[in-house]
PDB file of N, CA and C in Angstrom:
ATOM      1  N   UNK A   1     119.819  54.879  21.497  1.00  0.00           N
ATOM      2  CA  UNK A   1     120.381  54.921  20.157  1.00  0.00           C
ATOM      3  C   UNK A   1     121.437  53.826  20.023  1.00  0.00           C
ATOM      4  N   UNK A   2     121.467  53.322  18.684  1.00  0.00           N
ATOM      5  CA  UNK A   2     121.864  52.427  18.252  1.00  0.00           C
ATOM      6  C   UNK A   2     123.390  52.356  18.120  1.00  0.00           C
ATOM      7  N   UNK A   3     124.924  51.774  18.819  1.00  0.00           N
ATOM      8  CA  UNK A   3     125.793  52.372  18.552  1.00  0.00           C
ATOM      9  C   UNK A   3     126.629  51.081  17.153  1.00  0.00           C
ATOM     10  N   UNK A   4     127.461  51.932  16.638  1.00  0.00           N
ATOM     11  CA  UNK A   4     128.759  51.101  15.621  1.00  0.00           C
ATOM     12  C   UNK A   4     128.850  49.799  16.239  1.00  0.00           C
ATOM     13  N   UNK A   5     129.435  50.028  17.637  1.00  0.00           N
ATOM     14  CA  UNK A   5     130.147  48.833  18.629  1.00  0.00           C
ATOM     15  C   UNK A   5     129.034  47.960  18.757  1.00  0.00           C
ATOM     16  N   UNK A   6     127.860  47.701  18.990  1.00  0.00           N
ATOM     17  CA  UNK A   6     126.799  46.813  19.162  1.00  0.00           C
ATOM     18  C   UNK A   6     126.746  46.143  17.882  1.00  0.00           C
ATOM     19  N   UNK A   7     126.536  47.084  16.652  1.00  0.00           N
ATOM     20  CA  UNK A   7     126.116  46.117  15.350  1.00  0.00           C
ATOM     21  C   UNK A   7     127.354  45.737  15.421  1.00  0.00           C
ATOM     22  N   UNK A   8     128.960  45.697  15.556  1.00  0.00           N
ATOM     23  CA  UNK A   8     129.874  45.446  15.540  1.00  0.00           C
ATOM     24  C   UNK A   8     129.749  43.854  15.923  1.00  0.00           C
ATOM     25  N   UNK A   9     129.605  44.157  17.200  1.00  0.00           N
ATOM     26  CA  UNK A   9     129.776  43.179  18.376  1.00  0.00           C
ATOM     27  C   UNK A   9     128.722  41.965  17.850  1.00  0.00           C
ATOM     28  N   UNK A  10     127.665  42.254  17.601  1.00  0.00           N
ATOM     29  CA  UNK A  10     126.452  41.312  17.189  1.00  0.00           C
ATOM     30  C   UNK A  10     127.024  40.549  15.511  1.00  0.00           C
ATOM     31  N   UNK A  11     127.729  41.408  14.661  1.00  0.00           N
ATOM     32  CA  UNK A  11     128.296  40.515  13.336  1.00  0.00           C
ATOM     33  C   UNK A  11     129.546  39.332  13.539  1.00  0.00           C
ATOM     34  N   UNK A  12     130.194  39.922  14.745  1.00  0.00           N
ATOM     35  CA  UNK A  12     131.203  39.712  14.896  1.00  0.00           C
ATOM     36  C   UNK A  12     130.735  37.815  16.450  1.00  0.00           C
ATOM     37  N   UNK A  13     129.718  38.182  16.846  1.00  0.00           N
ATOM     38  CA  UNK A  13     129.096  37.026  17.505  1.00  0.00           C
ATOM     39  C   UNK A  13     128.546  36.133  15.927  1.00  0.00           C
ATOM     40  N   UNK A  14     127.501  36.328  15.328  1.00  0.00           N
ATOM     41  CA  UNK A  14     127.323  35.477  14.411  1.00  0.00           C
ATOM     42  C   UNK A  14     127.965  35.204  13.447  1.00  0.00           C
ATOM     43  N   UNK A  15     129.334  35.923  13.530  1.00  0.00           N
ATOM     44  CA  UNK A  15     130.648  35.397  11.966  1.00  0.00           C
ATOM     45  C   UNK A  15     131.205  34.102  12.889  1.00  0.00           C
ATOM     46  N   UNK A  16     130.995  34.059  14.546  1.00  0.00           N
ATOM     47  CA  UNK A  16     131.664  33.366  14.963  1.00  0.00           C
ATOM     48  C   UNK A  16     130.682  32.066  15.804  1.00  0.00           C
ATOM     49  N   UNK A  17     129.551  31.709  15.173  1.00  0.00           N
ATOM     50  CA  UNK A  17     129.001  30.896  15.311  1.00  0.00           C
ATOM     51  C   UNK A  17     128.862  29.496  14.209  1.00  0.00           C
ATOM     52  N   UNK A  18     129.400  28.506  14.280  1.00  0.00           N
ATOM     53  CA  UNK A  18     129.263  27.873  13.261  1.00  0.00           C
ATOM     54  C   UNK A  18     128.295  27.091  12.704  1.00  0.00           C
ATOM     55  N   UNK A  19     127.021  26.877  13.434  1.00  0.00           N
ATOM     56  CA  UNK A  19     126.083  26.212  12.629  1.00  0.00           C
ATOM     57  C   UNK A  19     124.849  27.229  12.554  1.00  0.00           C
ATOM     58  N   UNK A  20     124.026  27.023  11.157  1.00  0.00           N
ATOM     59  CA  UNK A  20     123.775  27.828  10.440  1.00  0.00           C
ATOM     60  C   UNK A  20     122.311  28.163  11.503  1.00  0.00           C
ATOM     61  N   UNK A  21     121.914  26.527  11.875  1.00  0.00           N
ATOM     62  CA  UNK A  21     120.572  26.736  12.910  1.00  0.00           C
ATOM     63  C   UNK A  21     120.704  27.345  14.033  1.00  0.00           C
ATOM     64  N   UNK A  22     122.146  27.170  14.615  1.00  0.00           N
ATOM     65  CA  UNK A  22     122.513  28.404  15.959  1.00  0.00           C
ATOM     66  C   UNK A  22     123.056  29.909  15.412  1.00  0.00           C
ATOM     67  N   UNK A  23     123.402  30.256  14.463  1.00  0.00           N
ATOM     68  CA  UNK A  23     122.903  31.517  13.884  1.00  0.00           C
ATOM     69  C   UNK A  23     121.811  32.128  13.720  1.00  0.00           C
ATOM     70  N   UNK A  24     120.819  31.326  13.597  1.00  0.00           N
ATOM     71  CA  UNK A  24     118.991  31.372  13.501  1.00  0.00           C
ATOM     72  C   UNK A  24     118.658  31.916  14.787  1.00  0.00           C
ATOM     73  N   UNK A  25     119.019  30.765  15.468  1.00  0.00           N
ATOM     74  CA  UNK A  25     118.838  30.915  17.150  1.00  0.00           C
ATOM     75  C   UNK A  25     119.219  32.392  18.012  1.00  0.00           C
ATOM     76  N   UNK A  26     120.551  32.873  17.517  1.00  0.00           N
ATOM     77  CA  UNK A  26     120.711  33.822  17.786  1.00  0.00           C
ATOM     78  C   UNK A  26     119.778  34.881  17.226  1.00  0.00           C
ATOM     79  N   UNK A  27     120.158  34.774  15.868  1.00  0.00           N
ATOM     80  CA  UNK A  27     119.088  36.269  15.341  1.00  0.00           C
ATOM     81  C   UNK A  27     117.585  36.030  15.612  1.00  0.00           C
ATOM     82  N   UNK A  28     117.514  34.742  16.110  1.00  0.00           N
ATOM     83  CA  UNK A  28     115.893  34.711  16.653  1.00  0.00           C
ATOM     84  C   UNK A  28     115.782  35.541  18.309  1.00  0.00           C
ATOM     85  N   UNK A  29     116.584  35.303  19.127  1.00  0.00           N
ATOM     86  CA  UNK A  29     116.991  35.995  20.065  1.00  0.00           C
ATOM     87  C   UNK A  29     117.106  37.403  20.124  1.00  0.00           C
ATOM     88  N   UNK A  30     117.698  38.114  19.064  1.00  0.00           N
ATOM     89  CA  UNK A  30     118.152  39.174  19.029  1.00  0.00           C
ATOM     90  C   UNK A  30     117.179  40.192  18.772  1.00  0.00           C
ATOM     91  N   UNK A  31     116.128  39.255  17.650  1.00  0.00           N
ATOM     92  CA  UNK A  31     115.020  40.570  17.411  1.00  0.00           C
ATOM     93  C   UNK A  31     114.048  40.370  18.445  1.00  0.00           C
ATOM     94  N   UNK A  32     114.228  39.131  19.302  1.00  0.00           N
ATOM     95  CA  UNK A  32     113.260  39.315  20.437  1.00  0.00           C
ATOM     96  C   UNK A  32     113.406  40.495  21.437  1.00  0.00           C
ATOM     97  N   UNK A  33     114.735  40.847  21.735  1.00  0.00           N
ATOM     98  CA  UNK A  33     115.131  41.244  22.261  1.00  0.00           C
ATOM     99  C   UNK A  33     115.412  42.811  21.973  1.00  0.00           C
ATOM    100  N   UNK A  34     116.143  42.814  20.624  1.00  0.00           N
ATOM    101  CA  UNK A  34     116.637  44.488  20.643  1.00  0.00           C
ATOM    102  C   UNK A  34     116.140  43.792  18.995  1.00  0.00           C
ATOM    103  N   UNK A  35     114.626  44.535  18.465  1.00  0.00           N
ATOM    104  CA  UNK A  35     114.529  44.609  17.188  1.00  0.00           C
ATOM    105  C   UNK A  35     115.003  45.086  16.728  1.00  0.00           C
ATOM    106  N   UNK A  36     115.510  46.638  17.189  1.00  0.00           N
ATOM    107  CA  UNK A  36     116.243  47.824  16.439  1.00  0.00           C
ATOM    108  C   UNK A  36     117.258  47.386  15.770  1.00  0.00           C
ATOM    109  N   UNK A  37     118.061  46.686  16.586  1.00  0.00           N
ATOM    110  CA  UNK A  37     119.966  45.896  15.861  1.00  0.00           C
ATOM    111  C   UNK A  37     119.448  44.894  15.321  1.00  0.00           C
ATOM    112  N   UNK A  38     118.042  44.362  15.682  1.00  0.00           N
ATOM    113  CA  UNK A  38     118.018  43.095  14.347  1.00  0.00           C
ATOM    114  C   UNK A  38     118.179  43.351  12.958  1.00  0.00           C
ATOM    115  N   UNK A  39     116.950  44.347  13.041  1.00  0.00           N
ATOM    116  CA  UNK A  39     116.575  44.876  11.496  1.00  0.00           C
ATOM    117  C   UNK A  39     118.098  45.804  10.692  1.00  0.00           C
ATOM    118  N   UNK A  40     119.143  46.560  12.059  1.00  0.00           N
ATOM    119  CA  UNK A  40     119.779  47.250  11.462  1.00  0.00           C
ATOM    120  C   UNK A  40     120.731  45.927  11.099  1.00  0.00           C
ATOM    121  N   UNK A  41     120.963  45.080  11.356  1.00  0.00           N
ATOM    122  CA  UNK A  41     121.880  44.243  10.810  1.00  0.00           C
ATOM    123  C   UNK A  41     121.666  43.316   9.633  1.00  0.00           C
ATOM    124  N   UNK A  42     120.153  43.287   9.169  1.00  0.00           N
ATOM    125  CA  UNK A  42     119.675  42.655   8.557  1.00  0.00           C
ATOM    126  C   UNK A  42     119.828  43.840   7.001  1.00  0.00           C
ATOM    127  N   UNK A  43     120.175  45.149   7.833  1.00  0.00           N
ATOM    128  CA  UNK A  43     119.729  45.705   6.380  1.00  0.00           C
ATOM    129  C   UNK A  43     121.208  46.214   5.866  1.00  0.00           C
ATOM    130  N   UNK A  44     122.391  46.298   6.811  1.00  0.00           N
ATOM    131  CA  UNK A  44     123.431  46.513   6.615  1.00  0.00           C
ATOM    132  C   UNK A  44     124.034  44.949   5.845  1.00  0.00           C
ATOM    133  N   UNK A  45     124.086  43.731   6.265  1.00  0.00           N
ATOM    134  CA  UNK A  45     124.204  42.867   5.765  1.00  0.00           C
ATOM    135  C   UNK A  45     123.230  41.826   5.690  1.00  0.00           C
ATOM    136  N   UNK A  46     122.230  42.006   4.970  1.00  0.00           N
ATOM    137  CA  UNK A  46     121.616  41.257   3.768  1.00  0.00           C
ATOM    138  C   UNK A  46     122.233  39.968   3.200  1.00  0.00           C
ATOM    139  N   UNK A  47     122.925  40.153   2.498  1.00  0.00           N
ATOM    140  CA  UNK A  47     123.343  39.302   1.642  1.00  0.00           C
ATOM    141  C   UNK A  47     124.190  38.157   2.542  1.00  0.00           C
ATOM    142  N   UNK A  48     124.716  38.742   3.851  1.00  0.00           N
ATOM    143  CA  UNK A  48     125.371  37.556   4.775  1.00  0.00           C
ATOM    144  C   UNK A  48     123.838  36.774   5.668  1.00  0.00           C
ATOM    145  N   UNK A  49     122.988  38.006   6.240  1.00  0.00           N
ATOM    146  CA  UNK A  49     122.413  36.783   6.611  1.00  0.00           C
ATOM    147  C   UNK A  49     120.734  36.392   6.411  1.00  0.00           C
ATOM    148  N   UNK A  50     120.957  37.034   5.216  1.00  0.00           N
ATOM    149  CA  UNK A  50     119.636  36.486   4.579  1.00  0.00           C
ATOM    150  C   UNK A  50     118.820  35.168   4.536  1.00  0.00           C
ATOM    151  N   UNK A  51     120.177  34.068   4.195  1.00  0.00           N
ATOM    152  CA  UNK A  51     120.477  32.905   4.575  1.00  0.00           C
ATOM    153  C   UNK A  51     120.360  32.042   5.415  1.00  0.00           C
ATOM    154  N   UNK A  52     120.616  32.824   6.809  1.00  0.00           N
ATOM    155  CA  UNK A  52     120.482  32.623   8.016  1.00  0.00           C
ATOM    156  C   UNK A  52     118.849  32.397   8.268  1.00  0.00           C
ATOM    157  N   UNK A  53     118.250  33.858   8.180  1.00  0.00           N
ATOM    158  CA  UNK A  53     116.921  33.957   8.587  1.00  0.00           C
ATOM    159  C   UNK A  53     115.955  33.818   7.610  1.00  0.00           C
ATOM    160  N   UNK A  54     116.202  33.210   6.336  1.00  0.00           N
ATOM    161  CA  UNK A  54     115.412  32.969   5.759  1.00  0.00           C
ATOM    162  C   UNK A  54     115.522  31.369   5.087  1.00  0.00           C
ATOM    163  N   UNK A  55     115.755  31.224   3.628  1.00  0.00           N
ATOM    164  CA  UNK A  55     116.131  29.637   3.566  1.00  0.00           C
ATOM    165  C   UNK A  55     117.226  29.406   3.376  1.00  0.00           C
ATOM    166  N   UNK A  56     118.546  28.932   3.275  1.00  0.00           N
ATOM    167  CA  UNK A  56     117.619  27.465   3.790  1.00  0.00           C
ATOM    168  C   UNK A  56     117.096  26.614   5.221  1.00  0.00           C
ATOM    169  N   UNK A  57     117.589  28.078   6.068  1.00  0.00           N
ATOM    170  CA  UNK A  57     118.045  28.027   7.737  1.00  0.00           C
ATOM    171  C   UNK A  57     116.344  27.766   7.829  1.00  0.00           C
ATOM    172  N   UNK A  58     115.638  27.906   7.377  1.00  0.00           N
ATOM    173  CA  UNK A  58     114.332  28.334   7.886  1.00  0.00           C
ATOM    174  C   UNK A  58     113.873  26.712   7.507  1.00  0.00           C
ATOM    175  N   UNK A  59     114.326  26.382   6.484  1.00  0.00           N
ATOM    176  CA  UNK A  59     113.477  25.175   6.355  1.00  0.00           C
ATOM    177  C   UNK A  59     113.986  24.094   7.426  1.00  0.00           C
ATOM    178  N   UNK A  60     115.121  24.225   7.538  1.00  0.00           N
ATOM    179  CA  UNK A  60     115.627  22.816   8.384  1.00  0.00           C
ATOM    180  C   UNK A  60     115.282  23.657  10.414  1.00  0.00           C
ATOM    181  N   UNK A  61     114.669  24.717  10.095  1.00  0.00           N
ATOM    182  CA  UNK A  61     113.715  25.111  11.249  1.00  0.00           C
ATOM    183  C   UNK A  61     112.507  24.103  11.666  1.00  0.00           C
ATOM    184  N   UNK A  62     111.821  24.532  10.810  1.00  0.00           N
ATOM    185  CA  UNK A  62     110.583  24.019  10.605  1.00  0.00           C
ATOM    186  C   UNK A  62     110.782  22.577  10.798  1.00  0.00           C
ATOM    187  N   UNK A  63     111.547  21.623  10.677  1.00  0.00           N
ATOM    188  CA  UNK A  63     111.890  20.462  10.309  1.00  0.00           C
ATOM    189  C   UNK A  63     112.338  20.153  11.831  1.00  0.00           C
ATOM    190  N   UNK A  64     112.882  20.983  12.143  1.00  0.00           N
ATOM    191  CA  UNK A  64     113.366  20.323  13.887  1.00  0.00           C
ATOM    192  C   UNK A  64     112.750  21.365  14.777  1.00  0.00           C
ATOM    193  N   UNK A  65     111.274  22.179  14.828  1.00  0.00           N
ATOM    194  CA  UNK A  65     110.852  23.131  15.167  1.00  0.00           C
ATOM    195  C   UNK A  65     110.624  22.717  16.641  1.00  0.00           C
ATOM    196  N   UNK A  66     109.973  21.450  17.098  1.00  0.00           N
ATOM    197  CA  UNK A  66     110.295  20.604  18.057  1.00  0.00           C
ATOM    198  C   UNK A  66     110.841  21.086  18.967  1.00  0.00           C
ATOM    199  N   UNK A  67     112.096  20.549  18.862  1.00  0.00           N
ATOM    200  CA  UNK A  67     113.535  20.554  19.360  1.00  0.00           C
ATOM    201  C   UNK A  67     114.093  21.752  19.600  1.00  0.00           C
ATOM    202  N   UNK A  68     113.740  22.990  18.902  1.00  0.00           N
ATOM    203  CA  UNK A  68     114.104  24.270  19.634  1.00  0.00           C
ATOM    204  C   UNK A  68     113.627  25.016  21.135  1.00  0.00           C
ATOM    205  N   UNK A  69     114.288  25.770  21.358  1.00  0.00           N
ATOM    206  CA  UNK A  69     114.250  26.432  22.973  1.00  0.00           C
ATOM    207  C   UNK A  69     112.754  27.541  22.470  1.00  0.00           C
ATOM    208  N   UNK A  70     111.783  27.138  23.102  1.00  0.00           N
ATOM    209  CA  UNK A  70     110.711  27.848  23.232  1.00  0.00           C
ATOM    210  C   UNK A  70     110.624  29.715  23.915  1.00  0.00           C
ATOM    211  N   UNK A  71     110.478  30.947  23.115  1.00  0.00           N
ATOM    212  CA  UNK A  71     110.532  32.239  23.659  1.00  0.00           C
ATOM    213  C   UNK A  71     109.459  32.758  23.809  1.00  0.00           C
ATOM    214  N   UNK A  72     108.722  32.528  24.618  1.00  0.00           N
ATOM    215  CA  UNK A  72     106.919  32.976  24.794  1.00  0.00           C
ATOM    216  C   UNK A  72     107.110  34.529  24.730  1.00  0.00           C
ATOM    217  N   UNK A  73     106.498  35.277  23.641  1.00  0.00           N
ATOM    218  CA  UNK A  73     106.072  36.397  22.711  1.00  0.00           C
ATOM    219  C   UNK A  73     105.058  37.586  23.857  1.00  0.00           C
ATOM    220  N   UNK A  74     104.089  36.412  24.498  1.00  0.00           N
ATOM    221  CA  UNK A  74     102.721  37.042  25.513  1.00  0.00           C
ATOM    222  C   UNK A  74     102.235  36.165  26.467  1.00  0.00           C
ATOM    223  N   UNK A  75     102.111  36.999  27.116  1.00  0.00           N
ATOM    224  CA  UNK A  75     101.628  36.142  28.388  1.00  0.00           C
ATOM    225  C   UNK A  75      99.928  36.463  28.292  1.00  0.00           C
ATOM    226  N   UNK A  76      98.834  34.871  29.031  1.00  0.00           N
ATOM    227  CA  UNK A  76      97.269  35.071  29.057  1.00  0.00           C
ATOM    228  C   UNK A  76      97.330  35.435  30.183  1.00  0.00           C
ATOM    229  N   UNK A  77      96.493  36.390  29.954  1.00  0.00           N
ATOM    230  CA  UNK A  77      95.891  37.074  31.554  1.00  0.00           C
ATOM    231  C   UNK A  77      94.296  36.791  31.863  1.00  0.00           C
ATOM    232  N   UNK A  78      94.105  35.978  33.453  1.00  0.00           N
ATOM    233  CA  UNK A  78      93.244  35.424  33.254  1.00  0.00           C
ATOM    234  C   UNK A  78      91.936  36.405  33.315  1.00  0.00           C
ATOM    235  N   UNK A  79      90.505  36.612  33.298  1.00  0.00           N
ATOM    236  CA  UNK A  79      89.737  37.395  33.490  1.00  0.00           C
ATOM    237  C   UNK A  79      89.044  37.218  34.737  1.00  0.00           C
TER     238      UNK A  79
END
């Protein structure tokens, strides 16, 4: 279960990140990781980081998509 102190701790990491694409980075991290606090932070504040994970953060994603740190999703298993 999900505590106060975590979504705390997680607003209080991305109020204190200053560029908008390493805010991305993080909340790209975060729902890899613990979807539960992604989504709960996404739905508690919306309006802060909507921005973040959507445009205009998303476009200047796509634009240097390259250049980001790769998080492999699945691994092939051979037959």
């Amino acid at each position: 279960m999900m505590t106060i102190i975590a979504e705390n701790a997680a607003m209080e990491t991305v109020r204190g990140i200053e560029k908008e694409l390493d805010k991305y980075l993080y909340m790209r991290q975060l729902h890899h990781e613990n979807p539960n606090l992604y989504y709960k932070l996404l739905i508690n504040n919306a309006q802060e980081l909507v921005t973040v994970v959507y445009a205009p953060t998303v476009g200047q994603v796509y634009m240097d998509y390259s250049k980001l740190p790769n998080c492999p999703r699945s691994k092939l298993v051979p037959s």
